[in-house]
Protein backbone atom coordinates (compact mmCIF):
# COMPACT_ATOMS: atom_id res chain seq x y z
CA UNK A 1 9.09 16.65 13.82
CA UNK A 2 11.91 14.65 12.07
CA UNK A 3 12.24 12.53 15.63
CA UNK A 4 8.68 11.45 15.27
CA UNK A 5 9.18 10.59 12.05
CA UNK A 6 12.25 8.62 13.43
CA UNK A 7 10.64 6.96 15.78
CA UNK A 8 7.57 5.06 13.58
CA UNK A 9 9.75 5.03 10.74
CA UNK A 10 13.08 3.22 12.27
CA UNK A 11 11.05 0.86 14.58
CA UNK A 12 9.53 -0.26 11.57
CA UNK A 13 12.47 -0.62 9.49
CA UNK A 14 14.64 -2.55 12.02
CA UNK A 15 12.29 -4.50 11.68
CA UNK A 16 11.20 -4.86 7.87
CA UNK A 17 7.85 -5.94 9.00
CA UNK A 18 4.73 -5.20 7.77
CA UNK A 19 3.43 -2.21 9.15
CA UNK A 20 2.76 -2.22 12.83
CA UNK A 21 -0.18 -0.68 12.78
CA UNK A 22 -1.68 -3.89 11.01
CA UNK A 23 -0.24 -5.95 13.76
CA UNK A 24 -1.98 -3.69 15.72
CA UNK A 25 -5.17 -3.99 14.80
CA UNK A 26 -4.65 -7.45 14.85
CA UNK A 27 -5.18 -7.66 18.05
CA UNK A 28 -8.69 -5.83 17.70
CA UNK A 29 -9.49 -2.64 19.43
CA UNK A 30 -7.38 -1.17 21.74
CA UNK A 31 -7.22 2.80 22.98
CA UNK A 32 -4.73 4.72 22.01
CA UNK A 33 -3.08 4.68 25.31
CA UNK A 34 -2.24 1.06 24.71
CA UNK A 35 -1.03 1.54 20.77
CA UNK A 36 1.55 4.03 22.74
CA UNK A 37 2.32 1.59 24.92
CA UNK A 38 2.86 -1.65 22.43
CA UNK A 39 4.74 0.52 19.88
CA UNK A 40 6.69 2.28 22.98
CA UNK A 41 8.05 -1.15 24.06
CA UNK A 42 8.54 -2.30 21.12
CA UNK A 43 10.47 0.61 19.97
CA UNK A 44 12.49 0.39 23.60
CA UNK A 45 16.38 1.77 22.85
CA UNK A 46 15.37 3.22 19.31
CA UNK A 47 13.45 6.28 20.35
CA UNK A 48 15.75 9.21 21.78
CA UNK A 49 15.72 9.66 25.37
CA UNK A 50 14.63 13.10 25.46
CA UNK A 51 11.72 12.23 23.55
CA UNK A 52 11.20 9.14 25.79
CA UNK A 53 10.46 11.08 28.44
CA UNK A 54 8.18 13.15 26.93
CA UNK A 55 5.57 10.30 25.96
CA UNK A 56 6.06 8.44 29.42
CA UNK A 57 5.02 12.10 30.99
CA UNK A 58 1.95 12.48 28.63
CA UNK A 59 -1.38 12.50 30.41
CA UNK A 60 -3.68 9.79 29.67
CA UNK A 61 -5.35 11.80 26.97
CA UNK A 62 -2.54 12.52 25.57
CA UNK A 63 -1.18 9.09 25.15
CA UNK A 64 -4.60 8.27 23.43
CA UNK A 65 -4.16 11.25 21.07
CA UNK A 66 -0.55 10.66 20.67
CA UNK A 67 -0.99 6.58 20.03
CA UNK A 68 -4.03 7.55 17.49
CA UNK A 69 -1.55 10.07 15.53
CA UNK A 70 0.65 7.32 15.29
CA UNK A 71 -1.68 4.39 14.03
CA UNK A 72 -2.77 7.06 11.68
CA UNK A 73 0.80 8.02 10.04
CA UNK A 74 0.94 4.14 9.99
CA UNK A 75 -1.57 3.89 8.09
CA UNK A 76 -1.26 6.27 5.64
CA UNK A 77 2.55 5.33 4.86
CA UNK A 78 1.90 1.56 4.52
CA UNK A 79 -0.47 2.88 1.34
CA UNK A 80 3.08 5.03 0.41
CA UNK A 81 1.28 8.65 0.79
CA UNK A 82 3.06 11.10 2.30
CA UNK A 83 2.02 11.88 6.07
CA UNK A 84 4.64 14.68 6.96
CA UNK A 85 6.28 16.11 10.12
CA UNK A 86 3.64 19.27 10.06
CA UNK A 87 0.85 17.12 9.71
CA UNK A 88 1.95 14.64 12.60
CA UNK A 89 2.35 17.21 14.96
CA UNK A 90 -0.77 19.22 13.68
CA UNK A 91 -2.78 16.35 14.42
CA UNK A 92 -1.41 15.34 17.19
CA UNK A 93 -2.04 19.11 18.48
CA UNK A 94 -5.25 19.04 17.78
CA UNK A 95 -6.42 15.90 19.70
CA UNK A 96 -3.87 15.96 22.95
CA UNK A 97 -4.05 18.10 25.98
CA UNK A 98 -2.23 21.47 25.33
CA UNK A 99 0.17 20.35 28.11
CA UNK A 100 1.33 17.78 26.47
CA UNK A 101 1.65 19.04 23.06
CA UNK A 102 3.86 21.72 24.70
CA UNK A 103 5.84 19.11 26.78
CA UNK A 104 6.39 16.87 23.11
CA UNK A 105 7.93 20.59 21.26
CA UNK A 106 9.89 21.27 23.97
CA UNK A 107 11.57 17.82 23.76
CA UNK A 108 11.61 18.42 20.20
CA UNK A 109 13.29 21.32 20.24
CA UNK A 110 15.85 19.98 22.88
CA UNK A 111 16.43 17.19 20.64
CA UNK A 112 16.82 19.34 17.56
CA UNK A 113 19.34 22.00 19.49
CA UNK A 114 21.80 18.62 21.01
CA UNK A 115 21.76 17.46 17.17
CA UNK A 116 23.41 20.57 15.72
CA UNK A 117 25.57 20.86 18.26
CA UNK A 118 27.25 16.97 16.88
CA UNK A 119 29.53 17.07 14.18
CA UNK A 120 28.15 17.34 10.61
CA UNK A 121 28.53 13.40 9.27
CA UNK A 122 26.37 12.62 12.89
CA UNK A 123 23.84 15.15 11.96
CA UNK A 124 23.84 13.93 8.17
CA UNK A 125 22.85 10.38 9.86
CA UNK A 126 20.31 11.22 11.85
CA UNK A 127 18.53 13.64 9.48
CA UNK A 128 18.70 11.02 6.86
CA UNK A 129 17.53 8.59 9.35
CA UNK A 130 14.84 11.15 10.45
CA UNK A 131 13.52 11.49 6.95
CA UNK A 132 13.08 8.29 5.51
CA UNK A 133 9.13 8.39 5.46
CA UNK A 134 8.74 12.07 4.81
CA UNK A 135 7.52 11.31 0.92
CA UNK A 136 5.70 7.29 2.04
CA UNK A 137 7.22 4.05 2.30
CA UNK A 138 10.95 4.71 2.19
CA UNK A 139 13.00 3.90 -1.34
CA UNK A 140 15.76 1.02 -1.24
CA UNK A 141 17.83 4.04 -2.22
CA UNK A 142 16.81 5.94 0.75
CA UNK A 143 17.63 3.24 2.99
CA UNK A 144 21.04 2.89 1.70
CA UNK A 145 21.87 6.36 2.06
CA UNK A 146 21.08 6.28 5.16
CA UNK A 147 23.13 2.75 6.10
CA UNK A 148 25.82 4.59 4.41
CA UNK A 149 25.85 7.41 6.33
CA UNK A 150 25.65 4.94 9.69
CA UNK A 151 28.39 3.30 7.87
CA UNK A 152 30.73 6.09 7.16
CA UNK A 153 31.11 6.80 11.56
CA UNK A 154 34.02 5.69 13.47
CA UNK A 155 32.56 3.61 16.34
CA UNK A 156 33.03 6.77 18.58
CA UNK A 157 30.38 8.96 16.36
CA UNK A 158 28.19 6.26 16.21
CA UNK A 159 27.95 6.18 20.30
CA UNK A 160 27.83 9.81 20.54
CA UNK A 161 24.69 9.90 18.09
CA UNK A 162 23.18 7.27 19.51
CA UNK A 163 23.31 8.61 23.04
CA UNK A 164 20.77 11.29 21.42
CA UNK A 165 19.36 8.91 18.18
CA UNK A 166 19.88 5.27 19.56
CA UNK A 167 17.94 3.78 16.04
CA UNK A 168 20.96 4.82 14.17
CA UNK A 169 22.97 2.52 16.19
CA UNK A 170 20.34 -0.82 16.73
CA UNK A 171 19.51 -0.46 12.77
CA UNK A 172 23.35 -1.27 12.37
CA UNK A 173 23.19 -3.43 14.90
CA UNK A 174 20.36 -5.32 12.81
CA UNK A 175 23.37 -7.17 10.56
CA UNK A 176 21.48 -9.15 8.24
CA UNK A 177 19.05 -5.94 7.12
CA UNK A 178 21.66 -3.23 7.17
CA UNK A 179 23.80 -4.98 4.62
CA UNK A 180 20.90 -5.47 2.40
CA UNK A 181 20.65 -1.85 3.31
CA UNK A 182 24.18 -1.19 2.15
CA UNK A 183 23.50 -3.32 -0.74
CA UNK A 184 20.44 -1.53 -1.84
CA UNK A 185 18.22 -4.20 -1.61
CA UNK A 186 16.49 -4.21 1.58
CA UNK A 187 12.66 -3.09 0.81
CA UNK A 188 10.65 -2.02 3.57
CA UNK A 189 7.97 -4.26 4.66
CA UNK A 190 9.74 -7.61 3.50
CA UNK A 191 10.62 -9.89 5.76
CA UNK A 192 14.17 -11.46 6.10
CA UNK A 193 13.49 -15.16 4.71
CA UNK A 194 14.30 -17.82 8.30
């Protein structure tokens, strides 16, 4: 489930906000179809498009189950425990229609076979990029691996990935926080000083 992982984990880095699901519940409660929906627009261009279409097909149940799997990986990371790919899609499972479940592997798995078909320094990005929360909140060291790895493309690979990955290519596009990701000092869930 590395793209799911991906998708909460880059939104939030491009970012370098607090979690969202703080500024989520911010806004008091909400269903889970509408979580999908605020953290679906707000993640517009960073999630892959074959995963895209997967959560704009989901049934409303789904999109319920899928936004309260999210708001719950949220919440477990922002504490820096581990919420992992298995458990993600085990819980997501569990509480969406089996239709959609199936639709959200299958785009997973379509995903997952494009990606190993890119060159290896392409794949190295986007698994780096799709691991980043697999142990909590992601290391400074973690994050500049993974800037490095952006880094390291010719403009070329970086289009072809992102045609597939598109947060590899908006976090670089994020200038201020992928230096201090080069630099080693950008810390997730800081705020870039105005």
């Amino acid at each position: 489930m590395k793209f799911l992982i991906a998708i909460v984990a880059l939104l939030a880095v491009a970012y370098c906000e607090e979690a969202p699901a703080a500024e989520v519940e911010a806004v008091g409660p909400i269903a889970g179809a509408d979580v999908v929906h605020h953290e679906h627009h707000k993640g517009k261009g960073f999630i892959p498009p074959l995963i895209e279409k997967a959560i704009e097909g989901f049934s409303k149940d789904g999109k319920k189950a899928f936004g309260e799997t999210i708001k719950t990986a949220m919440e477990t990371r922002k504490d820096g425990k581990p919420f992992t790919q298995e458990q993600f899609m085990t819980e997501f499972s569990s509480k969406a229609p089996k239709q959609d479940a199936d639709n959200l592997k299958a785009a997973k798995t379509e995903l997952e076979n494009a990606v190993s078909k890119l060159p290896q320094a392409e794949q190295n990005a986007y698994n780096l990029g799709a691991k980043l929360f697999d142990s909590g909140i992601p290391t400074a060291a973690a994050l500049q691996e993974f800037a490095k790895s952006i880094q390291a493309l010719e403009p070329a690979q970086l289009t072809e990935l992102a045609n597939l990955a598109p947060f590899a290519k908006k976090f670089s596009e994020e200038k201020e926080n992928f230096q201090k990701a080069l630099d080693g000092t950008l810390e997730f869930g800081k705020k870039p000083k105005a």
